[in-house]
PDB file of N, CA and C in Angstrom:
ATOM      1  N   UNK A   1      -0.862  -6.810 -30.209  1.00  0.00           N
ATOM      2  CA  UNK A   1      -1.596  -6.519 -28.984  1.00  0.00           C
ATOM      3  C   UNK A   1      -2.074  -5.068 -29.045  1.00  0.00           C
ATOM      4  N   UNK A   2      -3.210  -4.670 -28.441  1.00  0.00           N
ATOM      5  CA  UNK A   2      -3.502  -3.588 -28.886  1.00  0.00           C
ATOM      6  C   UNK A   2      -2.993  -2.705 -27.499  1.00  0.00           C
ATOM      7  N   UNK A   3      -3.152  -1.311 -27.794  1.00  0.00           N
ATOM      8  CA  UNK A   3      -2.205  -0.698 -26.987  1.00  0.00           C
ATOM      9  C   UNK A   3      -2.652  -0.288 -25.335  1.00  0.00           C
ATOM     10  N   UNK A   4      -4.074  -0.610 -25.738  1.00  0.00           N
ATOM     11  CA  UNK A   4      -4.591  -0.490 -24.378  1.00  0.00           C
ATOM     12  C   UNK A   4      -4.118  -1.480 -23.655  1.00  0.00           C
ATOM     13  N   UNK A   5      -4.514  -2.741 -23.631  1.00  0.00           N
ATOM     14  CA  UNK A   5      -3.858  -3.796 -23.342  1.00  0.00           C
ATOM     15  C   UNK A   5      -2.221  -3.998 -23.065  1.00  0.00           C
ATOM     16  N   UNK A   6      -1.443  -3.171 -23.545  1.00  0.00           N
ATOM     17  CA  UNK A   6       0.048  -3.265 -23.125  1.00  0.00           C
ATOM     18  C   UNK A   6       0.084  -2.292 -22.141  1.00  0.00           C
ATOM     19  N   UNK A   7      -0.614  -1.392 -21.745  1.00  0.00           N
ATOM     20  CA  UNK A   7      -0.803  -0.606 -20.863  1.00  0.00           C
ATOM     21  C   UNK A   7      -1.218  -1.501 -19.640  1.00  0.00           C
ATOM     22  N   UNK A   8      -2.179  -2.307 -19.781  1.00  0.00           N
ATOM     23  CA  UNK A   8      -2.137  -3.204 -18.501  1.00  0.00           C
ATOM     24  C   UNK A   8      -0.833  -4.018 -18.075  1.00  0.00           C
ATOM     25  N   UNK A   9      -0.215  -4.374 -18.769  1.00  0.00           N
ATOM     26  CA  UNK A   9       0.757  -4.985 -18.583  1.00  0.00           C
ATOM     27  C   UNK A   9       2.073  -4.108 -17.926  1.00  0.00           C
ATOM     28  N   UNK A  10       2.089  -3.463 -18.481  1.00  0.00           N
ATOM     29  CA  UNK A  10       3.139  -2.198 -18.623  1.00  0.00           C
ATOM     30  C   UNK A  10       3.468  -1.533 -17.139  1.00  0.00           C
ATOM     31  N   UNK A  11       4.501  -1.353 -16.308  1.00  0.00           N
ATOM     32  CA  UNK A  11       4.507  -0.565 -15.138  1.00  0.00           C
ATOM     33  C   UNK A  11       5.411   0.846 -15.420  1.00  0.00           C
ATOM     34  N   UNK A  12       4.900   1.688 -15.496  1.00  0.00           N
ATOM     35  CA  UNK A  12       5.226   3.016 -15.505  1.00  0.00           C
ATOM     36  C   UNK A  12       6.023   3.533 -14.668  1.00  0.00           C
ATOM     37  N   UNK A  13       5.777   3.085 -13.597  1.00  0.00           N
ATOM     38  CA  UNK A  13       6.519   3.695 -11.943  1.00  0.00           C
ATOM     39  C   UNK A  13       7.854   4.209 -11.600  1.00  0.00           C
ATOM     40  N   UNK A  14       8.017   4.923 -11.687  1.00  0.00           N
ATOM     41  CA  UNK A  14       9.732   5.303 -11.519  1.00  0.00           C
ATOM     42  C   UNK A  14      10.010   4.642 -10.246  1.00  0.00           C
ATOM     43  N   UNK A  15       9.197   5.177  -9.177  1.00  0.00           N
ATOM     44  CA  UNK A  15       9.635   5.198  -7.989  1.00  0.00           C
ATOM     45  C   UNK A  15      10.219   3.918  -7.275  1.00  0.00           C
ATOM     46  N   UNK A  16      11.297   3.769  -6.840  1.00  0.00           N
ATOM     47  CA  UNK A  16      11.709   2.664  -5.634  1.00  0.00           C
ATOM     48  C   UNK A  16      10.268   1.926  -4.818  1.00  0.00           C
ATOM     49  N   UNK A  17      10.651   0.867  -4.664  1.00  0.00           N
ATOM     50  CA  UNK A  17       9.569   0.475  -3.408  1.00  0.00           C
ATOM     51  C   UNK A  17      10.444  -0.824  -2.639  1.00  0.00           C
ATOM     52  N   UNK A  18      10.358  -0.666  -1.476  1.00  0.00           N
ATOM     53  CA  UNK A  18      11.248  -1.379  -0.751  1.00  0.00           C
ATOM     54  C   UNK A  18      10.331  -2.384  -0.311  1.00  0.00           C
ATOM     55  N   UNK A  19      10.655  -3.909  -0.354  1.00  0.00           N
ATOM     56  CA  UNK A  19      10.145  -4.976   0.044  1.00  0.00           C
ATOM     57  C   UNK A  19      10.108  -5.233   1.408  1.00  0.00           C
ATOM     58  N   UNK A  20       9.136  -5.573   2.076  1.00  0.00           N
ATOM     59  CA  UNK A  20       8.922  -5.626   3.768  1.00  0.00           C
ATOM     60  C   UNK A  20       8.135  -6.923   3.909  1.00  0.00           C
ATOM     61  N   UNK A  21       7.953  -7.117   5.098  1.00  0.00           N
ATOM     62  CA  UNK A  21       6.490  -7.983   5.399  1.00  0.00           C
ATOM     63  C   UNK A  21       6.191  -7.455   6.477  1.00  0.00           C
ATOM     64  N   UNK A  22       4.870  -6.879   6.496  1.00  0.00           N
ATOM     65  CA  UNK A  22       4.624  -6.243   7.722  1.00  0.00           C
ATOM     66  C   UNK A  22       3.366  -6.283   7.587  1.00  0.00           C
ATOM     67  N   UNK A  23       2.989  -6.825   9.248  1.00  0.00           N
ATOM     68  CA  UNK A  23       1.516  -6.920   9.401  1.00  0.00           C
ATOM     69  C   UNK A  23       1.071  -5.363   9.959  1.00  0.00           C
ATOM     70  N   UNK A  24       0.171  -5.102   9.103  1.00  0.00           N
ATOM     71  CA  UNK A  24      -0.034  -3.661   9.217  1.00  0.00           C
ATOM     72  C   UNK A  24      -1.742  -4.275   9.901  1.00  0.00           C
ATOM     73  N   UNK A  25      -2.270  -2.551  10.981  1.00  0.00           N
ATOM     74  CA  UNK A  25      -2.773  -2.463  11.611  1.00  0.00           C
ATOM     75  C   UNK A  25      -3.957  -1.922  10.693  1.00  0.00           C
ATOM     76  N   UNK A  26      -5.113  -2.389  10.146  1.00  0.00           N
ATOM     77  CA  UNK A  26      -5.768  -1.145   8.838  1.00  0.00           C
ATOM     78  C   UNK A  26      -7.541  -1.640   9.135  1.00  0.00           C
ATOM     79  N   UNK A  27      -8.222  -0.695   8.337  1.00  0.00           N
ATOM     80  CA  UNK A  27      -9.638  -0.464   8.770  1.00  0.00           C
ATOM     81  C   UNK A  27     -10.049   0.297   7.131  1.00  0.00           C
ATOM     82  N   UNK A  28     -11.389  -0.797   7.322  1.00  0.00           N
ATOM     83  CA  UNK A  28     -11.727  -0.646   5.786  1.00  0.00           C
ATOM     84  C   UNK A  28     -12.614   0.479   6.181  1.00  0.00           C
ATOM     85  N   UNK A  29     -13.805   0.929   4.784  1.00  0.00           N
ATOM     86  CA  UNK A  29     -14.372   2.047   4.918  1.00  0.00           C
ATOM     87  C   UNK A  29     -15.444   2.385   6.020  1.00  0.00           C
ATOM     88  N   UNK A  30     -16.090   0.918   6.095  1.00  0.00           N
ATOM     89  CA  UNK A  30     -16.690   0.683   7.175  1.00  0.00           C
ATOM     90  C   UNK A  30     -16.644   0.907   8.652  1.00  0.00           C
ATOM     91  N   UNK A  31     -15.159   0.733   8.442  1.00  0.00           N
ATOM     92  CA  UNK A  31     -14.021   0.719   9.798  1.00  0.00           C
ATOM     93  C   UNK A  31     -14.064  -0.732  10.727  1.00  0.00           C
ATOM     94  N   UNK A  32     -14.375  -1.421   9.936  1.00  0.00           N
ATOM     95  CA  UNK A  32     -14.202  -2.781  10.048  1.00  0.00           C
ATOM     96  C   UNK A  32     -12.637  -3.650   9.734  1.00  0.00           C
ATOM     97  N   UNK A  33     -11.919  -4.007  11.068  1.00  0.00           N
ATOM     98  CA  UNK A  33     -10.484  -4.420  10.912  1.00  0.00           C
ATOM     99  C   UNK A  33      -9.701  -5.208   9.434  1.00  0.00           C
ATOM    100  N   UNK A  34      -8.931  -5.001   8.918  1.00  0.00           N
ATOM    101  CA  UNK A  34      -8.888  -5.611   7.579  1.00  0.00           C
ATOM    102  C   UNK A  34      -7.389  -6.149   8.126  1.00  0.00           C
ATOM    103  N   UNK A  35      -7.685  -7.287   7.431  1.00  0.00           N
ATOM    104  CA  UNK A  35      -6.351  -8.149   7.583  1.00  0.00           C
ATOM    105  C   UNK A  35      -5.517  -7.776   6.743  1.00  0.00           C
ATOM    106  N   UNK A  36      -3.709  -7.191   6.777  1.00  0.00           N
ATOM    107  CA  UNK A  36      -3.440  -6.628   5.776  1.00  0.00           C
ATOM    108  C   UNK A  36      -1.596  -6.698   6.049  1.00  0.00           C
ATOM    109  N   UNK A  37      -1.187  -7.563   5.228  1.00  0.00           N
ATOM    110  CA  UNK A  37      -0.052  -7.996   5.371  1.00  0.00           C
ATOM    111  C   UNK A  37       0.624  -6.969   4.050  1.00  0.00           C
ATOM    112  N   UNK A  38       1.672  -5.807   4.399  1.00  0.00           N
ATOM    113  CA  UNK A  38       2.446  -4.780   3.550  1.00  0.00           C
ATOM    114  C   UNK A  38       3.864  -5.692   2.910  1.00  0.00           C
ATOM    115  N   UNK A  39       3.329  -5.647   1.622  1.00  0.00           N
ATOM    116  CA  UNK A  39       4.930  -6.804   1.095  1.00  0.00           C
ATOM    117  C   UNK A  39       5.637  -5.736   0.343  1.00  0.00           C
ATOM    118  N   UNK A  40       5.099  -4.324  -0.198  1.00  0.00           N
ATOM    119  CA  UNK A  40       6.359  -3.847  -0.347  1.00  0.00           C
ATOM    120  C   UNK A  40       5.785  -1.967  -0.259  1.00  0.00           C
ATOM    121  N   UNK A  41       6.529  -0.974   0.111  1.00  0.00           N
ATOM    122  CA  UNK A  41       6.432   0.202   0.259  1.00  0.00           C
ATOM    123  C   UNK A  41       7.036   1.389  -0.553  1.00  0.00           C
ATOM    124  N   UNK A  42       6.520   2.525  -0.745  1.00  0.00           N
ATOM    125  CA  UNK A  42       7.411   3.411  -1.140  1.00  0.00           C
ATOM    126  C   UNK A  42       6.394   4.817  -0.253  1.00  0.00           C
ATOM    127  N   UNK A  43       7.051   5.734  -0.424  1.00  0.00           N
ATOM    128  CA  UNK A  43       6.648   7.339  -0.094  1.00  0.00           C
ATOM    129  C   UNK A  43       5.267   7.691  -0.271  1.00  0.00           C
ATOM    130  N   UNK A  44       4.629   7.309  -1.422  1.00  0.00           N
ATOM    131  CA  UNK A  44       3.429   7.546  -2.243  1.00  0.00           C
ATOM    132  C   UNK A  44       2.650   6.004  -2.210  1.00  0.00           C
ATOM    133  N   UNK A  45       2.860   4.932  -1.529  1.00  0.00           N
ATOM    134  CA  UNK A  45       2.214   4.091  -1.718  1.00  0.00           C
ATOM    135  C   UNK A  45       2.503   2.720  -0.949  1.00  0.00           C
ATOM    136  N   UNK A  46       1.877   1.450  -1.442  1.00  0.00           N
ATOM    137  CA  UNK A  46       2.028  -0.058  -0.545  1.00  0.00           C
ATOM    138  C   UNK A  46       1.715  -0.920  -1.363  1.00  0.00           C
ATOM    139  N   UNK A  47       1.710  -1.900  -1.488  1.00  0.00           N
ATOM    140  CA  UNK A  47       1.272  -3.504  -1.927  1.00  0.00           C
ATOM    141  C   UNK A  47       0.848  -4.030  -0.654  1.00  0.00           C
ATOM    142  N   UNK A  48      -0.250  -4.772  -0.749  1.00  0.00           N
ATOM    143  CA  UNK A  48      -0.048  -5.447   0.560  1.00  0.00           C
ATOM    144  C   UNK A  48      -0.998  -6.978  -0.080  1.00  0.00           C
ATOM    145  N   UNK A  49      -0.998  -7.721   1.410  1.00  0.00           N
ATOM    146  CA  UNK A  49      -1.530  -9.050   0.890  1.00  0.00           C
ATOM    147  C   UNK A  49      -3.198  -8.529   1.650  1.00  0.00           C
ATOM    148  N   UNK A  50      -4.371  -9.091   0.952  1.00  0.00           N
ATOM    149  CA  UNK A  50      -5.575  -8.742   2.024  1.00  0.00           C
ATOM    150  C   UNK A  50      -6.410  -9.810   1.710  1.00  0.00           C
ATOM    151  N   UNK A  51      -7.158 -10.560   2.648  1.00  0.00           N
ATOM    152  CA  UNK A  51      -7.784 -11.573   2.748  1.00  0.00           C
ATOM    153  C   UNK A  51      -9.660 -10.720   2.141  1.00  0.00           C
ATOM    154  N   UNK A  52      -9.963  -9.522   2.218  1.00  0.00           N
ATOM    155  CA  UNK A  52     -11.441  -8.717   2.266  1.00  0.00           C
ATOM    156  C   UNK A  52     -11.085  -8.125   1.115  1.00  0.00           C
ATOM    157  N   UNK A  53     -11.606  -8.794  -0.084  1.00  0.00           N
ATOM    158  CA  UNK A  53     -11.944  -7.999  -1.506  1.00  0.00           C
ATOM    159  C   UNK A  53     -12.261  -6.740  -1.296  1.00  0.00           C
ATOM    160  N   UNK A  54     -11.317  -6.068  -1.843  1.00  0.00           N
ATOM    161  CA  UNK A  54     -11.725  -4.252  -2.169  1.00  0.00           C
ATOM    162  C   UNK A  54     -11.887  -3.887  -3.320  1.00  0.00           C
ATOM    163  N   UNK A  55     -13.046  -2.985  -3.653  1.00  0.00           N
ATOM    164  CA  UNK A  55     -13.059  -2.364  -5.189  1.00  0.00           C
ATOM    165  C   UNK A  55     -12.063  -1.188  -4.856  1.00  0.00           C
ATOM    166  N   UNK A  56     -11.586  -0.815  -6.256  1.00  0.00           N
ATOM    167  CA  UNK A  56     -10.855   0.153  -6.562  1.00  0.00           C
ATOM    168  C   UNK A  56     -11.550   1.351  -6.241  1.00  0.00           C
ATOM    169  N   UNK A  57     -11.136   2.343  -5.934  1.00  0.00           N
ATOM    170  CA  UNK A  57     -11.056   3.625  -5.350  1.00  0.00           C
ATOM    171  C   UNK A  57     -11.835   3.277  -3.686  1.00  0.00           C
ATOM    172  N   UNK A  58     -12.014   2.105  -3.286  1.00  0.00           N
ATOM    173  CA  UNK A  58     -11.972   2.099  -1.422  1.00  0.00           C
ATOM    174  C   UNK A  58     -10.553   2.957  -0.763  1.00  0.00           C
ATOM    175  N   UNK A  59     -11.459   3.766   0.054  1.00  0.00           N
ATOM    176  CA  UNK A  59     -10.167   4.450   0.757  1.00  0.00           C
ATOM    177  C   UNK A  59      -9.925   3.591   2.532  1.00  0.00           C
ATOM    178  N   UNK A  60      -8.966   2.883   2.794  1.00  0.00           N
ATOM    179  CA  UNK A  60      -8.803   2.239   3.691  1.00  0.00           C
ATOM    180  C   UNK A  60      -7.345   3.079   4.550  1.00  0.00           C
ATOM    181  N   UNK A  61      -7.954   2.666   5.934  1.00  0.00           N
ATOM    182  CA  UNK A  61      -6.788   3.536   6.959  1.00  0.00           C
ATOM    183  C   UNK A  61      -5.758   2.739   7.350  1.00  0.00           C
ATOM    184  N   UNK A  62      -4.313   2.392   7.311  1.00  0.00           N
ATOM    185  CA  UNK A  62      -3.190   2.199   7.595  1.00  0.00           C
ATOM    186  C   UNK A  62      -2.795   2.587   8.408  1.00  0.00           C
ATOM    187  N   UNK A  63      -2.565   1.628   9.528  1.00  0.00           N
ATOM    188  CA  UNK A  63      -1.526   2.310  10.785  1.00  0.00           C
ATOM    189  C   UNK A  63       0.222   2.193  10.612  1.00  0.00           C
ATOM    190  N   UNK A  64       1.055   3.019  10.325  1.00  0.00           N
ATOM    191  CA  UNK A  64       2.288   2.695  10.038  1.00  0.00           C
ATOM    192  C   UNK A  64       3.485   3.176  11.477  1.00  0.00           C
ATOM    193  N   UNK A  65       4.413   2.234  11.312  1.00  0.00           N
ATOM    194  CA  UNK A  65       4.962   2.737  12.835  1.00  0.00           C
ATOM    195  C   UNK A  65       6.012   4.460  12.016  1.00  0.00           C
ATOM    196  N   UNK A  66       5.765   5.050  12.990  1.00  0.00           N
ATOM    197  CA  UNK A  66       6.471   6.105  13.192  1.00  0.00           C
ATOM    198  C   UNK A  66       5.345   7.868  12.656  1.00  0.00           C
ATOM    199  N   UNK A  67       5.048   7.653  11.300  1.00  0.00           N
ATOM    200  CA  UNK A  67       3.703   8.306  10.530  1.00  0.00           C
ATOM    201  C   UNK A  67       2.588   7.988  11.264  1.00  0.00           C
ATOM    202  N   UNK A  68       2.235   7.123  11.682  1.00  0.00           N
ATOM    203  CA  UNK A  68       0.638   7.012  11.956  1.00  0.00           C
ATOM    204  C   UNK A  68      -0.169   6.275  11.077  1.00  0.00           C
ATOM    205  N   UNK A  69      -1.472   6.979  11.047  1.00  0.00           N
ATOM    206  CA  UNK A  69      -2.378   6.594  10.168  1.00  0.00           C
ATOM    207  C   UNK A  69      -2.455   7.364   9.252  1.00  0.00           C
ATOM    208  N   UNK A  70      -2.118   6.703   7.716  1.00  0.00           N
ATOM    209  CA  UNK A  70      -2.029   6.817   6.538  1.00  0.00           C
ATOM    210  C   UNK A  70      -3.812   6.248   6.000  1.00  0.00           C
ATOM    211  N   UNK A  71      -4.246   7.310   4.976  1.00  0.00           N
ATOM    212  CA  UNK A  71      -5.488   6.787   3.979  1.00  0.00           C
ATOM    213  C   UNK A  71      -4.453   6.548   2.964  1.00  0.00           C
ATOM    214  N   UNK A  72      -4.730   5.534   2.428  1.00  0.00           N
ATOM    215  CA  UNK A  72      -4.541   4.623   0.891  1.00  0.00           C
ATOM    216  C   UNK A  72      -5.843   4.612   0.088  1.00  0.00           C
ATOM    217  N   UNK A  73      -5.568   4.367  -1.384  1.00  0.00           N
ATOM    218  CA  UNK A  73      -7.172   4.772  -2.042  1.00  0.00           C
ATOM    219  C   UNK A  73      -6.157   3.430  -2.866  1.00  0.00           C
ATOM    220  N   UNK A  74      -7.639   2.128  -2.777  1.00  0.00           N
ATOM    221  CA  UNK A  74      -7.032   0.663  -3.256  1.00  0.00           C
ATOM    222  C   UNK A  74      -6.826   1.219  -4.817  1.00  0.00           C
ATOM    223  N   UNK A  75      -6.032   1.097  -5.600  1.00  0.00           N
ATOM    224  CA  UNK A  75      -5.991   1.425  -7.007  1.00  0.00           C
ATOM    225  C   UNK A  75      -6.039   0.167  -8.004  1.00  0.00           C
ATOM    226  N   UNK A  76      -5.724  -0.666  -7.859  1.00  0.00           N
ATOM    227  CA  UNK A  76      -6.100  -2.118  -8.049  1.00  0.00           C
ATOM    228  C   UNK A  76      -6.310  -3.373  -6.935  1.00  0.00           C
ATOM    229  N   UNK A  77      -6.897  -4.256  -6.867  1.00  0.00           N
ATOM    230  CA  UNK A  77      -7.292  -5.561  -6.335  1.00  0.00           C
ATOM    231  C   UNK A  77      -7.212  -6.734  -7.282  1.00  0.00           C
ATOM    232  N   UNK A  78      -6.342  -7.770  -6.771  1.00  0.00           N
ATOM    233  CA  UNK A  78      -5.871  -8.501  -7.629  1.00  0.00           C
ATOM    234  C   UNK A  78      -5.600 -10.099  -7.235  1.00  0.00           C
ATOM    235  N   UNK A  79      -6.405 -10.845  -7.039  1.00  0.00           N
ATOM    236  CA  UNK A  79      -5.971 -12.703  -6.406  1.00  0.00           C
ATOM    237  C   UNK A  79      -5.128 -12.975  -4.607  1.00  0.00           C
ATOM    238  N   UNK A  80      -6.236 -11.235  -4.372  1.00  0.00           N
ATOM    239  CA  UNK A  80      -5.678 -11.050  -2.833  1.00  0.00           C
ATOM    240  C   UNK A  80      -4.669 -10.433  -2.981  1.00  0.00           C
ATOM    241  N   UNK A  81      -4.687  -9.168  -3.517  1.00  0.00           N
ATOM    242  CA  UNK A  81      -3.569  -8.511  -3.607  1.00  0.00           C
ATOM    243  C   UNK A  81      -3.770  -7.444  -3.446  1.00  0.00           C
ATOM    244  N   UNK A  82      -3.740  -6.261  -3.159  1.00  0.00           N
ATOM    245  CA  UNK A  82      -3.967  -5.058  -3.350  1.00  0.00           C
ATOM    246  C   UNK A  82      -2.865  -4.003  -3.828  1.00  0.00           C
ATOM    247  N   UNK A  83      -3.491  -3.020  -4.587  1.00  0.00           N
ATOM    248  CA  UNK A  83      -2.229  -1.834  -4.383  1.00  0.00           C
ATOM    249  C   UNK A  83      -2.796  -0.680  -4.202  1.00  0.00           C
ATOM    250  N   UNK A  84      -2.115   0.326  -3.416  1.00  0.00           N
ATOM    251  CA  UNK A  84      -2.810   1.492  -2.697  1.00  0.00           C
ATOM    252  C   UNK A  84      -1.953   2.964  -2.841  1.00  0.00           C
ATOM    253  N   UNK A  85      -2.310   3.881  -2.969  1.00  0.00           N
ATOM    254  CA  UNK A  85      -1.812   5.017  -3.049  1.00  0.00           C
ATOM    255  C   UNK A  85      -2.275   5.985  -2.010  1.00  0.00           C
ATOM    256  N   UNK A  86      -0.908   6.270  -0.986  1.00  0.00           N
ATOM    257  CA  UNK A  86      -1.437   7.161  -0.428  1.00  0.00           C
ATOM    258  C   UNK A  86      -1.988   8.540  -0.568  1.00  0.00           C
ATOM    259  N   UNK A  87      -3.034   8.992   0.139  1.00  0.00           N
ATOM    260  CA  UNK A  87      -3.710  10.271  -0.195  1.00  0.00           C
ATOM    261  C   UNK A  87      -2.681  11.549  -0.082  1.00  0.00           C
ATOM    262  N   UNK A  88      -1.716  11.316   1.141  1.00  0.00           N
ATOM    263  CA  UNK A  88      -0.882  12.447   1.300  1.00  0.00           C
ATOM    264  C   UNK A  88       0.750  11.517   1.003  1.00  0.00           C
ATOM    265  N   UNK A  89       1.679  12.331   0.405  1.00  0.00           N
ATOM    266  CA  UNK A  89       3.227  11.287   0.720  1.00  0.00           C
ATOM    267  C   UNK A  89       3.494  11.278   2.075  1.00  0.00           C
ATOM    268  N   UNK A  90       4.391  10.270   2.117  1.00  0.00           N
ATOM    269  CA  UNK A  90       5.172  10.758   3.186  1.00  0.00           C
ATOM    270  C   UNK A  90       6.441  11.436   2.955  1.00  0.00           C
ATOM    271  N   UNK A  91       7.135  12.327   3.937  1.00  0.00           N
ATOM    272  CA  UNK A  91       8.139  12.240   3.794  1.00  0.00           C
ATOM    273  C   UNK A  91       9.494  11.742   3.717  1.00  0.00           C
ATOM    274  N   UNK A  92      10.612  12.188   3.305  1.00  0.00           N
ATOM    275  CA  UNK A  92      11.548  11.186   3.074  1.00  0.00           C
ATOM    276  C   UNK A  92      12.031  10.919   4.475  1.00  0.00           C
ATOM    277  N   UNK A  93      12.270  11.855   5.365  1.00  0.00           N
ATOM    278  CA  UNK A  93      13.108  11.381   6.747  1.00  0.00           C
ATOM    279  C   UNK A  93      12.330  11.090   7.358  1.00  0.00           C
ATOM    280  N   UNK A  94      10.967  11.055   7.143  1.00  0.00           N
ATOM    281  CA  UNK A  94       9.894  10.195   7.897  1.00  0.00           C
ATOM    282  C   UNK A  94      10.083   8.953   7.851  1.00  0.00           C
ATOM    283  N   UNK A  95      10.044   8.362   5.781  1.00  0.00           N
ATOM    284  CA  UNK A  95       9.651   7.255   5.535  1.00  0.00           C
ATOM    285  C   UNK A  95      11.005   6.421   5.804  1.00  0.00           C
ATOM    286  N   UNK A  96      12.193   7.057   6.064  1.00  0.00           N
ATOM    287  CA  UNK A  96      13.097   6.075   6.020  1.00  0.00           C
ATOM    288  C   UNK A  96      13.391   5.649   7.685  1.00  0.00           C
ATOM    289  N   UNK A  97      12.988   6.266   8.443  1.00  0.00           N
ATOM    290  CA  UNK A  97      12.643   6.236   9.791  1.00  0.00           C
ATOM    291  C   UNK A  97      11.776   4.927  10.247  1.00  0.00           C
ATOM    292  N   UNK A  98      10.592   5.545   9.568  1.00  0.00           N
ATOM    293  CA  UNK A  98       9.667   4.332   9.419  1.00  0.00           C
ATOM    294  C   UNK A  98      10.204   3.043   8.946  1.00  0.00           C
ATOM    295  N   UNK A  99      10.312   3.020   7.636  1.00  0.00           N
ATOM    296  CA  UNK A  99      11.416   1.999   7.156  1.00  0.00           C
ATOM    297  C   UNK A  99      12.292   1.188   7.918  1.00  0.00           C
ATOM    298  N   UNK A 100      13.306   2.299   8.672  1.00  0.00           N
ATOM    299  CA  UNK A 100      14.179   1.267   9.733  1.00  0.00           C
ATOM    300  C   UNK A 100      13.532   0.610  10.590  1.00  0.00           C
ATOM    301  N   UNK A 101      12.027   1.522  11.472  1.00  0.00           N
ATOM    302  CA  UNK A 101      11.231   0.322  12.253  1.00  0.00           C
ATOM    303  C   UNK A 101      10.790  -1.076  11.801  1.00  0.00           C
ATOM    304  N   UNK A 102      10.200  -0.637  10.701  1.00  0.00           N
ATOM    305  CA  UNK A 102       9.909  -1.985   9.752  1.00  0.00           C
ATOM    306  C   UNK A 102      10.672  -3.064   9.798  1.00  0.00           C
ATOM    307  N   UNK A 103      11.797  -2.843   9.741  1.00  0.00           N
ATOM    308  CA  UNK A 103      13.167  -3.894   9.358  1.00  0.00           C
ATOM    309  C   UNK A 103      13.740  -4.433  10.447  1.00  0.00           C
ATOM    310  N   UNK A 104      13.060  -3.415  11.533  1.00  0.00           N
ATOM    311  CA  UNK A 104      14.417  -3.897  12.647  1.00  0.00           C
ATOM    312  C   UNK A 104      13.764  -5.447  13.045  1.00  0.00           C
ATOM    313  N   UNK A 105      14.969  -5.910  13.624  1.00  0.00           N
ATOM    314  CA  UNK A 105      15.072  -7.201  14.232  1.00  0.00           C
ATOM    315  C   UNK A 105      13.490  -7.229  14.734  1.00  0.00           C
TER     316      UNK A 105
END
């Protein structure tokens, strides 16, 4: 396989990302409502499920409980999938804050 190609395959990511389902509140560039179900999170980023094809580098707005509104820049789009990197992190006693809203009952 050539090596570019194992690079697609390949996940680099150190970082944790905690699995959720959360119907997130979000607005494409347009600012047109985007349907956008968050299946998993970390500090620097999201997965989510999205019904509105995005090209890569769309910057779309995220409403998250506790942070606010987060920009994400889509970094891949994938069979209704997205993955997004936020523009700024969050912080940690933010995100785990946030986090507990997410989860609660």
């Amino acid at each position: 396989m050539a090596q570019s190609a194992q690079r697609i395959f390949h996940d680099d990511r150190a970082e944790h990302r905690d699995h959720v389902h959360w119907r997130a509140r979000a607005f494409g560039p347009d600012a047109r409502p985007l349907s956008l179900t968050i299946v998993n999170l970390s500090p620097h980023g999201l997965m989510a499920r999205c019904d509105t094809e995005l090209a890569e580098g769309t910057r779309i707005r995220v409403t998250l409980p506790v942070v606010g509104v987060v920009v994400a820049e889509v970094r891949w789009s994938l069979g209704g999938r997205i993955g997004g990197r936020f523009g700024q992190g969050i912080d940690r006693a933010s995100y785990y804050e946030m986090l507990a809203a997410i989860l609660r009952p």
